[in-house]
Protein backbone atom coordinates (compact mmCIF):
# COMPACT_ATOMS: atom_id res chain seq x y z
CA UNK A 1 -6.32 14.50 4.38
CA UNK A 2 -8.21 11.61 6.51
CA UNK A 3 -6.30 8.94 7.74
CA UNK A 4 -7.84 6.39 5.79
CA UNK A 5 -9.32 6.96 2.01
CA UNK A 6 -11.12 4.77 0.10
CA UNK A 7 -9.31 4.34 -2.93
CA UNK A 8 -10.41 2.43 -6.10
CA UNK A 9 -7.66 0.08 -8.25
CA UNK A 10 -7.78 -0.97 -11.13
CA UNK A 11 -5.23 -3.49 -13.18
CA UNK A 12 -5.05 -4.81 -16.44
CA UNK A 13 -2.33 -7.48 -16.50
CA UNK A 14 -0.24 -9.82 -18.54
CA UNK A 15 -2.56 -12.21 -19.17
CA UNK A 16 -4.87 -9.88 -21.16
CA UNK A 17 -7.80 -11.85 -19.71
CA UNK A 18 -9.93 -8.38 -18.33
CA UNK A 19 -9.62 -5.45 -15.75
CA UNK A 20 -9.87 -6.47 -12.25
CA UNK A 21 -11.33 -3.89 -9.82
CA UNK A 22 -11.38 -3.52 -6.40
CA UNK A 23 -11.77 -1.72 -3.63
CA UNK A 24 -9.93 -1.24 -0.82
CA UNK A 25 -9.74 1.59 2.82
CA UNK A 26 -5.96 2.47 3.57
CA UNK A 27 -3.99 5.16 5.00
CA UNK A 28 -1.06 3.83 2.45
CA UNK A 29 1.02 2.11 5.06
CA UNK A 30 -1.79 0.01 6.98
CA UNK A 31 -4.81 -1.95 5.11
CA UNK A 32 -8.30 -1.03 7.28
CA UNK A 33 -10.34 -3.05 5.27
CA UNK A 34 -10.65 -4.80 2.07
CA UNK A 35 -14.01 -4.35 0.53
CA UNK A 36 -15.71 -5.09 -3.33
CA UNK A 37 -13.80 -6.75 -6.57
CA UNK A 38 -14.90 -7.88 -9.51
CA UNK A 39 -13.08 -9.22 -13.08
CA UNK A 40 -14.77 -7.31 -16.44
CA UNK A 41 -13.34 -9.88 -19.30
CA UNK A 42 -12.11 -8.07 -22.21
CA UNK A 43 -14.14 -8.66 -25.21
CA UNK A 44 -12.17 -10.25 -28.01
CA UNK A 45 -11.90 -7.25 -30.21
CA UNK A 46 -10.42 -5.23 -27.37
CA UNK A 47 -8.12 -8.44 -26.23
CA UNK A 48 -6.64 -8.92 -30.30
CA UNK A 49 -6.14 -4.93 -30.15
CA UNK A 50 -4.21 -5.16 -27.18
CA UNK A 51 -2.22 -8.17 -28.30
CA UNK A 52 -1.67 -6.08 -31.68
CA UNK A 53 -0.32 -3.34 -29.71
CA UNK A 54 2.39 -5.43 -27.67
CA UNK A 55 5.70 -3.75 -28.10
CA UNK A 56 5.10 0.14 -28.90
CA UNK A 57 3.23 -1.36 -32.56
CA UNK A 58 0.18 -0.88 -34.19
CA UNK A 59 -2.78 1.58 -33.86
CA UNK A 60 -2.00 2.67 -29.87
CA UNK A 61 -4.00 6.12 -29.60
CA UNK A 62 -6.95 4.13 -30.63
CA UNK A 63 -6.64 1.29 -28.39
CA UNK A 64 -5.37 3.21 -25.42
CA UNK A 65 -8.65 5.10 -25.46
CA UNK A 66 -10.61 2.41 -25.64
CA UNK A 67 -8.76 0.58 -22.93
CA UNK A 68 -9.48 3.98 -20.81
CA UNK A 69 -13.25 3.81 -21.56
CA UNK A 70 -13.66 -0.15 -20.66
CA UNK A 71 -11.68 0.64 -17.36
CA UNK A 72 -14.68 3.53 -16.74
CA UNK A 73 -17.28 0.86 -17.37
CA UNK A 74 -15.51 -1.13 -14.37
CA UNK A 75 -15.57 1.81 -12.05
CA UNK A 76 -19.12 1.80 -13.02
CA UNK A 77 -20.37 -1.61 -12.65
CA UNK A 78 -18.42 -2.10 -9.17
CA UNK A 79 -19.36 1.11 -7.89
CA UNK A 80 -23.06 -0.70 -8.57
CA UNK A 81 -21.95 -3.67 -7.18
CA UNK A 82 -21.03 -1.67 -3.79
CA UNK A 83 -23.75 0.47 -3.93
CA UNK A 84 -21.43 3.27 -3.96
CA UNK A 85 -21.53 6.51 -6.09
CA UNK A 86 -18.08 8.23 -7.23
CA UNK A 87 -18.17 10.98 -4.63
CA UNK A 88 -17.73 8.31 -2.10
CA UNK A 89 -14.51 6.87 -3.88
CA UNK A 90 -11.62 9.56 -2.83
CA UNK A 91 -9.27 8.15 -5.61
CA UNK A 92 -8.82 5.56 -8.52
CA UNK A 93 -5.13 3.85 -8.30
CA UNK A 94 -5.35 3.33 -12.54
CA UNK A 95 -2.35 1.10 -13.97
CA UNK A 96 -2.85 0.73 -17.39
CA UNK A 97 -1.46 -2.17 -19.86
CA UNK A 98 1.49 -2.89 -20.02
CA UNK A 99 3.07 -2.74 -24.07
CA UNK A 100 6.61 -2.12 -23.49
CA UNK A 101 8.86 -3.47 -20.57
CA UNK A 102 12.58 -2.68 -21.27
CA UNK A 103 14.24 -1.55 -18.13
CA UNK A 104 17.65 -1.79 -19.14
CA UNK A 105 17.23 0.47 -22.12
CA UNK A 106 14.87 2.74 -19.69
CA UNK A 107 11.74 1.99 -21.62
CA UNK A 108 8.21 1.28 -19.48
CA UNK A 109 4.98 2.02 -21.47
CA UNK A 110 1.51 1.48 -19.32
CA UNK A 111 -1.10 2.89 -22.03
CA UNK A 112 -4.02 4.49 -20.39
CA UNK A 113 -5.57 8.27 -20.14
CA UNK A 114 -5.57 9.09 -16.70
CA UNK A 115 -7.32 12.45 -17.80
CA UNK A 116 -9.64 11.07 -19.58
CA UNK A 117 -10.48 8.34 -16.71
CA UNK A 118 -10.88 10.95 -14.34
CA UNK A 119 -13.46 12.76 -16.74
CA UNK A 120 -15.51 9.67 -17.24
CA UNK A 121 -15.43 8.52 -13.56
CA UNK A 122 -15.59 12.03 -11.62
CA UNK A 123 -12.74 10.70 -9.66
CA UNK A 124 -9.57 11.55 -9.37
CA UNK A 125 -6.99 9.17 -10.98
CA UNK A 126 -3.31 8.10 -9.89
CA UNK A 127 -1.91 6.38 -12.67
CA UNK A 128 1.86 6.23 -14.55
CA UNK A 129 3.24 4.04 -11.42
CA UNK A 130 6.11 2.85 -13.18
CA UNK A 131 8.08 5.87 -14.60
CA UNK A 132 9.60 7.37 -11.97
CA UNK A 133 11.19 4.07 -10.89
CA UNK A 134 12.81 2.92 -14.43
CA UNK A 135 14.03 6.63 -14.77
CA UNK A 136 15.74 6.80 -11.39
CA UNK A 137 17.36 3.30 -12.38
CA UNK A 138 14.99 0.61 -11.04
CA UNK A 139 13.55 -2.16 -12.84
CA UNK A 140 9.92 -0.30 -12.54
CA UNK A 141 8.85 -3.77 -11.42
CA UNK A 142 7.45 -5.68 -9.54
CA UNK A 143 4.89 -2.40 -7.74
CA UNK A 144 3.07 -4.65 -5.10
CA UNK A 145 5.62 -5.79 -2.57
CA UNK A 146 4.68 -3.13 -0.20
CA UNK A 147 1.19 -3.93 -0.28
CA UNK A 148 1.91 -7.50 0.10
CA UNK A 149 4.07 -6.99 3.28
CA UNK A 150 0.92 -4.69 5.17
CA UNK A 151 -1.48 -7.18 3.72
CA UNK A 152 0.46 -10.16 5.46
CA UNK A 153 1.18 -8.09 8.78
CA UNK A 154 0.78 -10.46 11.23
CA UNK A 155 1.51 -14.02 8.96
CA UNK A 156 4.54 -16.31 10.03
CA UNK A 157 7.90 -15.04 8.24
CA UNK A 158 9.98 -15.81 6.35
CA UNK A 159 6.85 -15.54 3.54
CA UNK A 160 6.66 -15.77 0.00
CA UNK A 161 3.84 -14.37 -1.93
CA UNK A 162 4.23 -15.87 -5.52
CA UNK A 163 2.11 -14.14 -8.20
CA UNK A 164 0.79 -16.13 -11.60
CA UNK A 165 0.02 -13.86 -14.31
CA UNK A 166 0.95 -13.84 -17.54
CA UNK A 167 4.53 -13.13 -15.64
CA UNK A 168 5.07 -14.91 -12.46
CA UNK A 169 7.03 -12.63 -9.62
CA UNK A 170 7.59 -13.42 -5.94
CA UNK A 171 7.30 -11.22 -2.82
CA UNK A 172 9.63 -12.80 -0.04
CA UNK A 173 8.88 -10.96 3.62
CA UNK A 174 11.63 -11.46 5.83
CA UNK A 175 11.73 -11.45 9.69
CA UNK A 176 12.82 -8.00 10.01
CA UNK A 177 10.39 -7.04 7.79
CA UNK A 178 12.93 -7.10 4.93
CA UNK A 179 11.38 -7.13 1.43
CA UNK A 180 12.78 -8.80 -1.60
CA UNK A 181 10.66 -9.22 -4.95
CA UNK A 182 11.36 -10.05 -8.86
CA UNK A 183 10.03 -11.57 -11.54
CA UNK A 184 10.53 -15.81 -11.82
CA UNK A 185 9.56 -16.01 -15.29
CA UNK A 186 6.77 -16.72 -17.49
CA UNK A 187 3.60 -16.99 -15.10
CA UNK A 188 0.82 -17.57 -17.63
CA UNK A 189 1.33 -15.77 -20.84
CA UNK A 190 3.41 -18.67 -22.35
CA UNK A 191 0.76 -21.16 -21.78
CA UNK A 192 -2.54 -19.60 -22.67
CA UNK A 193 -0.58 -18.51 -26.40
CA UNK A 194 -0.24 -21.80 -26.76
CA UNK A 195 -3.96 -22.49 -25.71
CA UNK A 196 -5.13 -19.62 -27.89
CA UNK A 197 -3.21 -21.08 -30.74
CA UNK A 198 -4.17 -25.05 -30.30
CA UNK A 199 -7.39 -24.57 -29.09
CA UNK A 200 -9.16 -21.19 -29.51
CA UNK A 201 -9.31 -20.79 -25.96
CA UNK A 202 -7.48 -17.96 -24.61
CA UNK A 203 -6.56 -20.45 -21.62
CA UNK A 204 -5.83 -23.74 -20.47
CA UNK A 205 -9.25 -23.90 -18.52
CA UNK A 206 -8.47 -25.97 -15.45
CA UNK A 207 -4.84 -27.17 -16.91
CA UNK A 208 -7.00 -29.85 -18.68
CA UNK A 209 -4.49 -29.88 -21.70
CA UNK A 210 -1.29 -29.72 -19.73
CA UNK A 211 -2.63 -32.74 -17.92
CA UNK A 212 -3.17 -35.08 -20.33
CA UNK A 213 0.30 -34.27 -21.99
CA UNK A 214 3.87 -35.26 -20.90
CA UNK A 215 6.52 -33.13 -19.82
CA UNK A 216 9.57 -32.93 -22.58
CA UNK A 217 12.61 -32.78 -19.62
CA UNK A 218 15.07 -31.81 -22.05
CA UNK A 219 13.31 -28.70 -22.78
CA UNK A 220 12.81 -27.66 -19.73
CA UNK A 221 16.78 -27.82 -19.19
CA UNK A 222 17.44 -26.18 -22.00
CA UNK A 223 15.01 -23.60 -21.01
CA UNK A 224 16.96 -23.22 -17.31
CA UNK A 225 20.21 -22.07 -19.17
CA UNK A 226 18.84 -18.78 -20.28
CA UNK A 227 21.04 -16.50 -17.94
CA UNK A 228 18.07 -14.74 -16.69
CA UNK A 229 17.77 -17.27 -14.28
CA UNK A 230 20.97 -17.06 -12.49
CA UNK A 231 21.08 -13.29 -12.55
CA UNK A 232 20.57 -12.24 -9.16
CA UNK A 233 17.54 -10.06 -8.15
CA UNK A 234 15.91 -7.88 -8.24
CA UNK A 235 15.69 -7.97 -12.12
CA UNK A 236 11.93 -8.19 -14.46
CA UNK A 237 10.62 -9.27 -17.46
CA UNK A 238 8.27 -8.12 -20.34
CA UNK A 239 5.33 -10.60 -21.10
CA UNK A 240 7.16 -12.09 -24.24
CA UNK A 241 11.06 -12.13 -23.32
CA UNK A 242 10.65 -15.99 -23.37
CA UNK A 243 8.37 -16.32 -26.48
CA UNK A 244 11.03 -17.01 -28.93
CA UNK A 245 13.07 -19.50 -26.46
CA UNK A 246 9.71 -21.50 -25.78
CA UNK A 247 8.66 -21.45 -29.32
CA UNK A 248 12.12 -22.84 -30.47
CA UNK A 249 11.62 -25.60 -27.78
CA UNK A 250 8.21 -26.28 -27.87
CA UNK A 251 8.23 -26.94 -31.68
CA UNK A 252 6.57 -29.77 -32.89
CA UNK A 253 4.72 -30.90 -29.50
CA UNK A 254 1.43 -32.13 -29.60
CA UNK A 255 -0.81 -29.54 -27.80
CA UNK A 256 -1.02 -31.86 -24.76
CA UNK A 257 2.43 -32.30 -24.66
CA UNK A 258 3.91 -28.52 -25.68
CA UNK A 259 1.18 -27.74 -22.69
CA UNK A 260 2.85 -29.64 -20.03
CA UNK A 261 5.97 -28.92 -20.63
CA UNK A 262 5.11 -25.03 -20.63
CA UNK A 263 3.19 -25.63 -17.45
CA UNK A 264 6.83 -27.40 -16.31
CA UNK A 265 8.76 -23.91 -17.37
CA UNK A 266 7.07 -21.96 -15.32
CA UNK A 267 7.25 -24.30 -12.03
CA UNK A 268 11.20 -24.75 -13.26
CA UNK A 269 11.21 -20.73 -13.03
CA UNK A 270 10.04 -20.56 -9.67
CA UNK A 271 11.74 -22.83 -8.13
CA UNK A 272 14.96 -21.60 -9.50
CA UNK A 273 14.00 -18.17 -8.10
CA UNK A 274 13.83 -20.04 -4.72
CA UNK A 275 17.44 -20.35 -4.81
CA UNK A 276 18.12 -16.38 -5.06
CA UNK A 277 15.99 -16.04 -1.39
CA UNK A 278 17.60 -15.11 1.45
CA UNK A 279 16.26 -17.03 3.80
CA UNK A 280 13.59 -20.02 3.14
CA UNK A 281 9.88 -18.99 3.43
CA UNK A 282 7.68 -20.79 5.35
CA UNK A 283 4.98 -21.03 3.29
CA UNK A 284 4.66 -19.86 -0.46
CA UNK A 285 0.98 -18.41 -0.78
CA UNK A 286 -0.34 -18.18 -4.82
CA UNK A 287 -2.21 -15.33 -6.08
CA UNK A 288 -3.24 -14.71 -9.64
CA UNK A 289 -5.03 -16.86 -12.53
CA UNK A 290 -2.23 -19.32 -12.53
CA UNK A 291 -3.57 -20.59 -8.86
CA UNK A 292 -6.74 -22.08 -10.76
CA UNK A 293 -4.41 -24.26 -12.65
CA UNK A 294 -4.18 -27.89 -10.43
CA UNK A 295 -1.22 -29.22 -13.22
CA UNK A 296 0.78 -25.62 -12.15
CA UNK A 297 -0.30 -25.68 -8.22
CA UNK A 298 0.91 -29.51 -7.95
CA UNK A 299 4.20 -28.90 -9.89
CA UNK A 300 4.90 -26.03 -7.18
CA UNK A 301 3.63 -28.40 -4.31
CA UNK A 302 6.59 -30.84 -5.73
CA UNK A 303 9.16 -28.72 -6.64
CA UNK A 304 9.51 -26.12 -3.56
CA UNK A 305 10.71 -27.26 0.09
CA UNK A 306 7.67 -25.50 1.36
CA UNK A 307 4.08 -25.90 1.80
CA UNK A 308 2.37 -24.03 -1.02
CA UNK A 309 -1.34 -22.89 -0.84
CA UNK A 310 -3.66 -20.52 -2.69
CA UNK A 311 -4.14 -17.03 -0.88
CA UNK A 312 -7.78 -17.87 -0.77
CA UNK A 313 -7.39 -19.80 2.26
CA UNK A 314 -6.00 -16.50 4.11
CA UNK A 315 -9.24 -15.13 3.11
CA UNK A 316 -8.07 -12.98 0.09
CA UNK A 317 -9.26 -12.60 -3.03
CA UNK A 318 -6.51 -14.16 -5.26
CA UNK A 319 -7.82 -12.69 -8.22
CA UNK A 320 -8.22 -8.99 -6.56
CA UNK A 321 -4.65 -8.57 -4.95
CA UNK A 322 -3.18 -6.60 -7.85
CA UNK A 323 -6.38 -4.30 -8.21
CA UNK A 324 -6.03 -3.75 -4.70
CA UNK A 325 -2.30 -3.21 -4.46
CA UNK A 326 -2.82 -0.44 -6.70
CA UNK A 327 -5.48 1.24 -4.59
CA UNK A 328 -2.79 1.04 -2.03
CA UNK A 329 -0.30 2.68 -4.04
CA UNK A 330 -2.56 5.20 -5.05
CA UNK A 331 -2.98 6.12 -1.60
CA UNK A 332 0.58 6.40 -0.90
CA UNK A 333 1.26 8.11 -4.05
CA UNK A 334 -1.04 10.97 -2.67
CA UNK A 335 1.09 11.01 0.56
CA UNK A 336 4.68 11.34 -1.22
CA UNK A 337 5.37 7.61 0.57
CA UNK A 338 7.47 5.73 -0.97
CA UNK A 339 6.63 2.68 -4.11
CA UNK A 340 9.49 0.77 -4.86
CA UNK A 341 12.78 -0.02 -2.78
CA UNK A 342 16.29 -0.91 -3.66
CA UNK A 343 15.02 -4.59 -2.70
CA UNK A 344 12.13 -4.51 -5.04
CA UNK A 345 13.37 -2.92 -8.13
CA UNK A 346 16.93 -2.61 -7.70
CA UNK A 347 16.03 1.22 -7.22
CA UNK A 348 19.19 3.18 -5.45
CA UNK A 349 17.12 4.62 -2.65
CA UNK A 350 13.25 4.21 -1.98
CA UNK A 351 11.32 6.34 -4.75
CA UNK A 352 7.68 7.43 -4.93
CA UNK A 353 5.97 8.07 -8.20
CA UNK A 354 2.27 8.26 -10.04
CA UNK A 355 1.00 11.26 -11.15
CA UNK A 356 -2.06 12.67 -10.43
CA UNK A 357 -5.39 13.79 -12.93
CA UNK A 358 -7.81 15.20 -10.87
CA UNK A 359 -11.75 14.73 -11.27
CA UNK A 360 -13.70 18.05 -12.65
């Protein structure tokens, strides 16, 4: 095998908002270079089947496939963008969508053929990251720790990469090289519902909503008793394990105001994970959709003791990281490295996982 590939991810997160693609040349343990991304929005019909399949419900088989098929039509349109054909492209690092996140009862469901992906693409596909973790007694989340620490070789430590999706999570770097990573909380998901629902838009464009509104304190207190919060890491969430908690406290709010005081949650989240780090970071760099949001990047500016930045200015693509973190994995998936570590999913020893559908 050559000692670097150029590997292909793809991820389709929380926020249900598209499939970001990237690509990226790594040996699995070093980053060479990071080279084309792009973001292919889901079209509404294939957004409302994804949100009706949340949970293990509804008509899965159908939307899995076509969730496969609109992940080929990414391959395709930034293999164009590259000027790239698949031959090139040694593997695809293929996540999926996450419907089902229960750890604790050993349940992880990414939908997505891998076979079929493969067939489409003429590339070989790593893809069911999560399995092997959950089943060996990890969390199964967060996956992109280890791509954040060879990403950052070379920043100031202690570090904290903080991720906004529909779920926020945090990657602290120590010293020593030390990893630590779980999910805060709600990133996004709680806050574009609520935009979907007031609005029609499936997100607070801009935090233009959660501006104009004002921040009900008491709910965010109430919020900050759940016991999630003061269990200590590494632990992770499924996209709606707050839904029910924010509806009940949210009830009743103008859209202006139920928006800030979501957008509040979420900095209340992080900053309480603050308090489970060992040592604190330097800097806390933001990654994800949530970094476009000037209410959420202000309210993290005020409530951590750090200075907090988009990963932008480290010249990263903030929207690409998780696209490319799977490319990574991919990569060391092929090479039996390890994915996850007892500091990243509570996982007794370092595990690998994936599995592998070749091309042809």
């Amino acid at each position: 095998m050559p000692s670097s590939l150029l590997s292909l991810g793809l991820m389709s997160g929380t926020s249900l908002d598209g499939v970001d693609a990237a690509l990226i040349r790594t040996d699995g343990e070093t980053v060479a270079a990071l080279g084309a991304a792009l973001t292919v929005p889901y079209p509404p019909e294939l957004r409302q089947g994804l949100r009706g399949v949340l949970g293990g419900q509804g008509p899965v088989a159908a939307v899995e496939r076509a969730l496969t098929l609109f992940h080929a039509e990414a391959v395709r349109r930034l293999l164009a963008e590259a000027g790239l054909t698949a031959p090139q492209v040694d593997v695809l690092g293929f996540h999926g969508h996450t419907i089902l996140h229960r750890p604790q009862q050993g349940e992880t469901w990414q939908i997505g053929d891998g076979a079929l992906l493969a067939a489409r693409t003429g590339i070989s596909v790593v893809h069911d990251f999560r399995s092997d973790d959950v089943r060996g007694g990890g969390q199964g989340a967060p996956l992109v720790p280890v791509f954040h620490r060879a990403l950052a070789a070379g920043l100031e430590r202690p570090l904290a990469l903080l991720n906004l999706g529909g779920v926020g999570n945090v990657t602290w770097i120590g010293e020593g090289e030390d990893l630590l990573a779980f999910d805060t909380g709600p990133g996004n998901a709680l806050l574009d519902d609520w935009a979907l629902r007031h609005t029609g838009q499936p997100l607070d464009r801009g935090g233009a909503l959660a501006a104009q509104g004002t921040v009900q304190q008491a709910a965010v207190r109430a919020f900050l008793d759940h016991p999630y919060f003061a269990r200590r890491p590494p632990k992770s969430l499924d996209r709606d394990d707050f839904a029910a908690l924010a509806g009940r406290l949210t009830e009743g709010l103008s859209p202006e105001d139920g928006a800030a005081t979501l957008a509040a949650l979420t900095v209340a989240a992080v900053a309480a994970a603050a308090g489970h780090l060992p040592q604190p970071p330097r800097r806390w760099l933001v990654c994800g959709g949530g970094r476009h949001n000037p209410v959420l990047m202000a309210g993290l500016a005020q409530a951590l003791a750090a200075p907090v930045a988009a990963v932008d200015g480290e010249g990263w693509n903030g929207d690409a990281l998780e696209a490319q973190a799977f490319a990574f994995l991919a990569v060391r998936s092929l090479r039996g490295l390890p994915l996850t570590f007892p500091g990243t999913t509570g996982a007794p020893r370092p595990l690998g996982g994936g599995r592998l559908s070749k091309a042809g």
